[in-house]
PDB file of N, CA and C in Angstrom:
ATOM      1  N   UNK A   1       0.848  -1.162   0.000  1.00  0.00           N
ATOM      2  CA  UNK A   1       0.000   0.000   0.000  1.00  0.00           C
ATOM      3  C   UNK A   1       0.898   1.231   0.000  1.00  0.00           C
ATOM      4  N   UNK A   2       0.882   2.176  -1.365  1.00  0.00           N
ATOM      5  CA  UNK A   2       1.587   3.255  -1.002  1.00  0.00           C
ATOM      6  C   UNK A   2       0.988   4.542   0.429  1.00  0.00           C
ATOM      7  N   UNK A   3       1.568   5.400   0.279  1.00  0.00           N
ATOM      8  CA  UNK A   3       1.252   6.382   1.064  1.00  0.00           C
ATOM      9  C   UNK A   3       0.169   7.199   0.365  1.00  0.00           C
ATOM     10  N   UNK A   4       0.614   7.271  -0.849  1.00  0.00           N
ATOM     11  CA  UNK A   4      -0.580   8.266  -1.058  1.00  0.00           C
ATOM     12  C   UNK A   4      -2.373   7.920  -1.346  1.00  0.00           C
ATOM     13  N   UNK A   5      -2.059   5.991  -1.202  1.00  0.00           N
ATOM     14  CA  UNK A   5      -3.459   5.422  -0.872  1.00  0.00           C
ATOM     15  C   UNK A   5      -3.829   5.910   0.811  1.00  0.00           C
ATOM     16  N   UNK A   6      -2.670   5.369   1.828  1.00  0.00           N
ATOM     17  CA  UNK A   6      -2.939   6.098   3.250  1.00  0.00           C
ATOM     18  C   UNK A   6      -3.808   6.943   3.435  1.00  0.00           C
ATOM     19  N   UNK A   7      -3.124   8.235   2.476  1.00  0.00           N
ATOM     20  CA  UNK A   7      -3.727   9.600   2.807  1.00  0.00           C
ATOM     21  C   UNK A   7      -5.020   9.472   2.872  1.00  0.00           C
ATOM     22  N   UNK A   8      -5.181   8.792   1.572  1.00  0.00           N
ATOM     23  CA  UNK A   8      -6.584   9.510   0.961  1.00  0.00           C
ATOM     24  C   UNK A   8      -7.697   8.346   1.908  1.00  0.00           C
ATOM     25  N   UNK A   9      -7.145   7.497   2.725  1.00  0.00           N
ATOM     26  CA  UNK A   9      -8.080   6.674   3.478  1.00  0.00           C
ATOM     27  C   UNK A   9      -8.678   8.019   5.099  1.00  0.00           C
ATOM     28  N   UNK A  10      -9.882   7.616   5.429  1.00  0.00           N
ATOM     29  CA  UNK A  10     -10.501   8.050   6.378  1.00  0.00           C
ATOM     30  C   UNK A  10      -9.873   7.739   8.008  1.00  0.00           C
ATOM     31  N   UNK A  11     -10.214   8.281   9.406  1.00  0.00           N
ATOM     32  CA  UNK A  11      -9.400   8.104  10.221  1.00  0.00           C
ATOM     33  C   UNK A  11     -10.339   6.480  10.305  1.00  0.00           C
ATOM     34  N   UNK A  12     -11.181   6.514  10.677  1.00  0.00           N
ATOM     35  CA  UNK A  12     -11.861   4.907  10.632  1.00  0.00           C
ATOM     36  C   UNK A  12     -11.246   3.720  10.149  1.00  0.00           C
ATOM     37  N   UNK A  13     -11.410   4.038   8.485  1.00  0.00           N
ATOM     38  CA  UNK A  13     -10.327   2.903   8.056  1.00  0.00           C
ATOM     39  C   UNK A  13      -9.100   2.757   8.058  1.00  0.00           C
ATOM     40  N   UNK A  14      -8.632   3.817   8.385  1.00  0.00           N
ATOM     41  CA  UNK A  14      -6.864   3.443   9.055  1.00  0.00           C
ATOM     42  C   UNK A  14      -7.374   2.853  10.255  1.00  0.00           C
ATOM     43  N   UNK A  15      -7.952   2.913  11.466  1.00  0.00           N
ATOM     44  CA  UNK A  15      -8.453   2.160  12.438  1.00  0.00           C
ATOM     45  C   UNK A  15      -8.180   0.888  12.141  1.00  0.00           C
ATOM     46  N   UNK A  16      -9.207   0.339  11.430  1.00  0.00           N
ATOM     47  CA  UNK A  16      -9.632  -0.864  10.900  1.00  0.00           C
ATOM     48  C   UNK A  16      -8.292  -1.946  10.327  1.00  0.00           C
ATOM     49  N   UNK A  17      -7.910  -1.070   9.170  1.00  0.00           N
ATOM     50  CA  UNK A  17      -6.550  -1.441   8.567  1.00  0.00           C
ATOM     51  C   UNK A  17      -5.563  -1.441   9.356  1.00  0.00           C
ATOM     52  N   UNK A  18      -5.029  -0.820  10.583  1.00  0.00           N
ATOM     53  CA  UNK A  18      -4.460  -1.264  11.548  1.00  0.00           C
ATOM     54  C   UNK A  18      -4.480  -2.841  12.349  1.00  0.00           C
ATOM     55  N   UNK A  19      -5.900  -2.421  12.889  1.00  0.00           N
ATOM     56  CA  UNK A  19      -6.410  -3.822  13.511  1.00  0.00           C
ATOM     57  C   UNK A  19      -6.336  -5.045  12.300  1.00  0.00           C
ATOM     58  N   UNK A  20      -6.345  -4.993  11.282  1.00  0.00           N
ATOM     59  CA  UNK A  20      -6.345  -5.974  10.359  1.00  0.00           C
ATOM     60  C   UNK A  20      -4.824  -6.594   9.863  1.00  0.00           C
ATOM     61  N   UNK A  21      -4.488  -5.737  10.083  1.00  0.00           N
ATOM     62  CA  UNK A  21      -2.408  -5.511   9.304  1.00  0.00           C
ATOM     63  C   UNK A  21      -1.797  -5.832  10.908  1.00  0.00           C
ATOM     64  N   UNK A  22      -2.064  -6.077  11.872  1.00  0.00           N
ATOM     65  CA  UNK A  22      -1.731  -6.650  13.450  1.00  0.00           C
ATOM     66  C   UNK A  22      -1.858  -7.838  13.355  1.00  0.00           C
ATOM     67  N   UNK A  23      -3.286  -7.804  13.185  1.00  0.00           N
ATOM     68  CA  UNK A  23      -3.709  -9.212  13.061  1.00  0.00           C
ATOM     69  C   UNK A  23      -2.821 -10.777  12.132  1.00  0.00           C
ATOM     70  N   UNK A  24      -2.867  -9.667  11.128  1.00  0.00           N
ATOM     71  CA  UNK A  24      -2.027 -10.680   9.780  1.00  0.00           C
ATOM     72  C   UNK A  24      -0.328 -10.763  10.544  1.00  0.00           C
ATOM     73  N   UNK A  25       0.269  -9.459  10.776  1.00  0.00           N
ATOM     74  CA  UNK A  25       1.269  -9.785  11.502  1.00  0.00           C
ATOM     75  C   UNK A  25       1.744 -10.834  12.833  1.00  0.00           C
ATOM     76  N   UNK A  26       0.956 -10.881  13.848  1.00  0.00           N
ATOM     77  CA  UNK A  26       0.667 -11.680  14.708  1.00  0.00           C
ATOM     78  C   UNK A  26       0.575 -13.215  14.069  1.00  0.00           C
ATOM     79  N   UNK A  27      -0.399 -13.646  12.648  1.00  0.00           N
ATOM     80  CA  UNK A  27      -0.056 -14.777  12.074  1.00  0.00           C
ATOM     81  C   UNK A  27       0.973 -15.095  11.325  1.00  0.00           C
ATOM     82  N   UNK A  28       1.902 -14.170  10.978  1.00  0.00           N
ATOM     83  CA  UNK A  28       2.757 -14.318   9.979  1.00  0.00           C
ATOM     84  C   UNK A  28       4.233 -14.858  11.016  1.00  0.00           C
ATOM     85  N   UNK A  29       3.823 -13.889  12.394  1.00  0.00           N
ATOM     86  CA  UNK A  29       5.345 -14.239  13.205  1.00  0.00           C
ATOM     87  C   UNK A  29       5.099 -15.661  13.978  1.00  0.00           C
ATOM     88  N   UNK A  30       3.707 -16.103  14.598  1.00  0.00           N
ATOM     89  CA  UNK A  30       3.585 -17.292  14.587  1.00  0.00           C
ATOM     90  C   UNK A  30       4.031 -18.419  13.997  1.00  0.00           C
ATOM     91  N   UNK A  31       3.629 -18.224  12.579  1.00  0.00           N
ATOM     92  CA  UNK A  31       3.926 -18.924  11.549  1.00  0.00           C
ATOM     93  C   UNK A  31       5.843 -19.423  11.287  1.00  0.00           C
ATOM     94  N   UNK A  32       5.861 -18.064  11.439  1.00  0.00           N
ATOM     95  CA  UNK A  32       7.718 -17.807  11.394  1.00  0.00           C
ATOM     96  C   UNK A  32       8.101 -18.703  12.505  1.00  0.00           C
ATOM     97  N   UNK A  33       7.942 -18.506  13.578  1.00  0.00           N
ATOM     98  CA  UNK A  33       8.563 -19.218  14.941  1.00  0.00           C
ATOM     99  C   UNK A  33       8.078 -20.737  14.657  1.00  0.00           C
ATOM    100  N   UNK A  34       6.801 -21.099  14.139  1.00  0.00           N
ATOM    101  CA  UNK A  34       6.855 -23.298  13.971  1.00  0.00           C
ATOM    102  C   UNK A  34       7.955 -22.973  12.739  1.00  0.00           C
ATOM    103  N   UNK A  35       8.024 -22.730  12.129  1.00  0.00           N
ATOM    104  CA  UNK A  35       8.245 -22.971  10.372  1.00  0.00           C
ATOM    105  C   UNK A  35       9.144 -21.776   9.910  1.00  0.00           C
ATOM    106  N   UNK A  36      10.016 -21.543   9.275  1.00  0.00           N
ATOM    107  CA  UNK A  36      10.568 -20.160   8.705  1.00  0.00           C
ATOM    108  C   UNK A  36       9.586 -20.251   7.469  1.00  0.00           C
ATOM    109  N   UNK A  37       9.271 -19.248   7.332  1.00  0.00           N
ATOM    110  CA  UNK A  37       8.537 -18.861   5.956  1.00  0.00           C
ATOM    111  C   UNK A  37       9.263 -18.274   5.230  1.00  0.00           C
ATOM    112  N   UNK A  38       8.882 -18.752   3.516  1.00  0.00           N
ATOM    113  CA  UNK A  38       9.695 -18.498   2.664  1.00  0.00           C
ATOM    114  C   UNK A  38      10.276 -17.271   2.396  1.00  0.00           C
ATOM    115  N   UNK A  39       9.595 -16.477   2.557  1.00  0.00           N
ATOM    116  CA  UNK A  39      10.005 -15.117   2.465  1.00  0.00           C
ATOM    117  C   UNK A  39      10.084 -13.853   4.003  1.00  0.00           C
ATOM    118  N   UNK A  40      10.644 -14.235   4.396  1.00  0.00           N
ATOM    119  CA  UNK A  40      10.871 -13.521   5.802  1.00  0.00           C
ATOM    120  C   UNK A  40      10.899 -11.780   5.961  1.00  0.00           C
ATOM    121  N   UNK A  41      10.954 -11.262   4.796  1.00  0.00           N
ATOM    122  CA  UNK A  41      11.083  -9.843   4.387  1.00  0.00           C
ATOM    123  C   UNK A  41       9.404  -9.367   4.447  1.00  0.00           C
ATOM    124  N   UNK A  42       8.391 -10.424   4.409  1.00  0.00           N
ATOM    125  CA  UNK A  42       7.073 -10.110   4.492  1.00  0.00           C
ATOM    126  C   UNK A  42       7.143  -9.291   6.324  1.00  0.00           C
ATOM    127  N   UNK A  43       7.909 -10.131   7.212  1.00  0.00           N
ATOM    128  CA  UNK A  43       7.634  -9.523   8.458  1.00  0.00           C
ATOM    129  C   UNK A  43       8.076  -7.901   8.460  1.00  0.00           C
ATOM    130  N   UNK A  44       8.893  -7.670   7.708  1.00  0.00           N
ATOM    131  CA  UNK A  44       9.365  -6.358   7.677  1.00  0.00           C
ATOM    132  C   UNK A  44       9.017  -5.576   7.107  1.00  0.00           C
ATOM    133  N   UNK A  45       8.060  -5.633   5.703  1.00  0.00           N
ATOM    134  CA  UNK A  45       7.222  -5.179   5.231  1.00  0.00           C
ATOM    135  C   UNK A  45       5.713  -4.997   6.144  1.00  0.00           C
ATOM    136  N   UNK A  46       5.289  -5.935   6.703  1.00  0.00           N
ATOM    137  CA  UNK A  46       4.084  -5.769   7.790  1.00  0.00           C
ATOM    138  C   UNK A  46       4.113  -4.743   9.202  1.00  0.00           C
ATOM    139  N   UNK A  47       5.351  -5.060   9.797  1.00  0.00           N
ATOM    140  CA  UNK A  47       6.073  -3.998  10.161  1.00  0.00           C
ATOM    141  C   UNK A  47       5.745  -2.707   9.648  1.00  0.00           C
ATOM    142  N   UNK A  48       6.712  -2.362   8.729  1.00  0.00           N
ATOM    143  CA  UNK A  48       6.603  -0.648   8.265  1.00  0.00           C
ATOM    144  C   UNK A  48       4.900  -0.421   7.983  1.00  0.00           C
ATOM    145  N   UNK A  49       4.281  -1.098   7.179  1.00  0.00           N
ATOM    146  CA  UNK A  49       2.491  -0.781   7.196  1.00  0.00           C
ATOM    147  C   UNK A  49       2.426  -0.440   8.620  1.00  0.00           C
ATOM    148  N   UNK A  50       2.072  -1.277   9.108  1.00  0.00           N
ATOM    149  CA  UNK A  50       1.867  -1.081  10.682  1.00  0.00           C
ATOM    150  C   UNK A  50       2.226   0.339  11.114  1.00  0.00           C
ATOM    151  N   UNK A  51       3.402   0.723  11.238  1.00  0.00           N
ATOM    152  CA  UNK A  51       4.281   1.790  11.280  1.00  0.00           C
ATOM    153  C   UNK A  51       3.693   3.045  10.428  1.00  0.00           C
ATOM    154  N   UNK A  52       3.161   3.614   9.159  1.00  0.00           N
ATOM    155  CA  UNK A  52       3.193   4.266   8.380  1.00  0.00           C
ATOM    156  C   UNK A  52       1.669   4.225   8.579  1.00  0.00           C
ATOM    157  N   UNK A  53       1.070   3.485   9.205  1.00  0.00           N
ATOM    158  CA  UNK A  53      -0.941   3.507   9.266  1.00  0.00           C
ATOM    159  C   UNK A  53      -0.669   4.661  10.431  1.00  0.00           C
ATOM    160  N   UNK A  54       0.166   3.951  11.159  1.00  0.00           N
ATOM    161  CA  UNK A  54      -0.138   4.637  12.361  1.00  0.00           C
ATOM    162  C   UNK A  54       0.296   6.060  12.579  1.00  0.00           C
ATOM    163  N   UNK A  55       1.542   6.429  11.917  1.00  0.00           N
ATOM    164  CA  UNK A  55       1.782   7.350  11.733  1.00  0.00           C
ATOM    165  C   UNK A  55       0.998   8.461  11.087  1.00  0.00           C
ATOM    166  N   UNK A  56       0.343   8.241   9.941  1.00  0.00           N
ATOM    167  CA  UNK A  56      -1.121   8.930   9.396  1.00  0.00           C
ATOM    168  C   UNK A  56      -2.058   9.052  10.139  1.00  0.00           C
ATOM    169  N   UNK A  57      -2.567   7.649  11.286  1.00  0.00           N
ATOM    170  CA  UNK A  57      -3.416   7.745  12.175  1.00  0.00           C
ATOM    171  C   UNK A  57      -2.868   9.605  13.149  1.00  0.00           C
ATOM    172  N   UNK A  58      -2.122   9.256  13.471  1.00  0.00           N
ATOM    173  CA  UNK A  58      -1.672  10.138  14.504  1.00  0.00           C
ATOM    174  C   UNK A  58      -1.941  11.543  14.293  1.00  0.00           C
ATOM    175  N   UNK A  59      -1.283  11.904  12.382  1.00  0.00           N
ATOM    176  CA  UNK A  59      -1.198  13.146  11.580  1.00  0.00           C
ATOM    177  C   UNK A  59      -2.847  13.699  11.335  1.00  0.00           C
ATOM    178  N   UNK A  60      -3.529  13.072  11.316  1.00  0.00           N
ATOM    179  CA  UNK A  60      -4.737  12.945  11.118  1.00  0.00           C
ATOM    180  C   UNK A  60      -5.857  13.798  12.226  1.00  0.00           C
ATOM    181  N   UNK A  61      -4.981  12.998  13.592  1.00  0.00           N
ATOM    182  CA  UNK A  61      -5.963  13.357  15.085  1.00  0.00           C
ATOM    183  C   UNK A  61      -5.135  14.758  15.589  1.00  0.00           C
ATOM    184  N   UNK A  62      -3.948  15.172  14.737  1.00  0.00           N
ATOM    185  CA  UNK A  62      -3.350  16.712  14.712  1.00  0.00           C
ATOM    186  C   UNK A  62      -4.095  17.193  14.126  1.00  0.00           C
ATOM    187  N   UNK A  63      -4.060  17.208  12.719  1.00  0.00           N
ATOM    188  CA  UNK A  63      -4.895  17.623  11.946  1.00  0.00           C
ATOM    189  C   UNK A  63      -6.286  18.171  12.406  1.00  0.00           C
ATOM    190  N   UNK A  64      -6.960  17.402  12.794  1.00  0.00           N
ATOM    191  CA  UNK A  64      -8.493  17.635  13.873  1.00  0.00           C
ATOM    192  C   UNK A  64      -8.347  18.703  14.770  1.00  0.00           C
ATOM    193  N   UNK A  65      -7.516  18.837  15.954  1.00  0.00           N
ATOM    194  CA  UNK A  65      -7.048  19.549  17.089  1.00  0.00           C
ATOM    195  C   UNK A  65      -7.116  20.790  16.950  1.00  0.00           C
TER     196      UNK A  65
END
């Protein structure tokens, strides 16, 4: 997901897309710890989303203030 999809999302669905992009993370590092998964760069990519939602989340509830 670039940033400039971010932007243009509502504070709600960054909410949502947070709780959803946790979620997937939480299964992906599970997954990692029985099994290495093939591509391990997915955790670090889920990571920065995580990171960059929230960061908009934040810019957002300034924004409001």
């Amino acid at each position: 997901m670039k940033n400039s999809e971010i932007q243009g999302l509502s504070l709600e669905e960054l909410k949502t897309k947070v709780a959803a992009e946790k979620d997937s993370l939480a299964k992906l590092q599970f997954a990692h710890a029985i099994t290495p998964i093939e591509n391990p760069m997915r955790l670090k990519d889920s990571r920065k989303l995580v990171a960059r939602l929230n960061t908009e989340i934040r810019a957002k509830e300034l924004a409001q203030q």
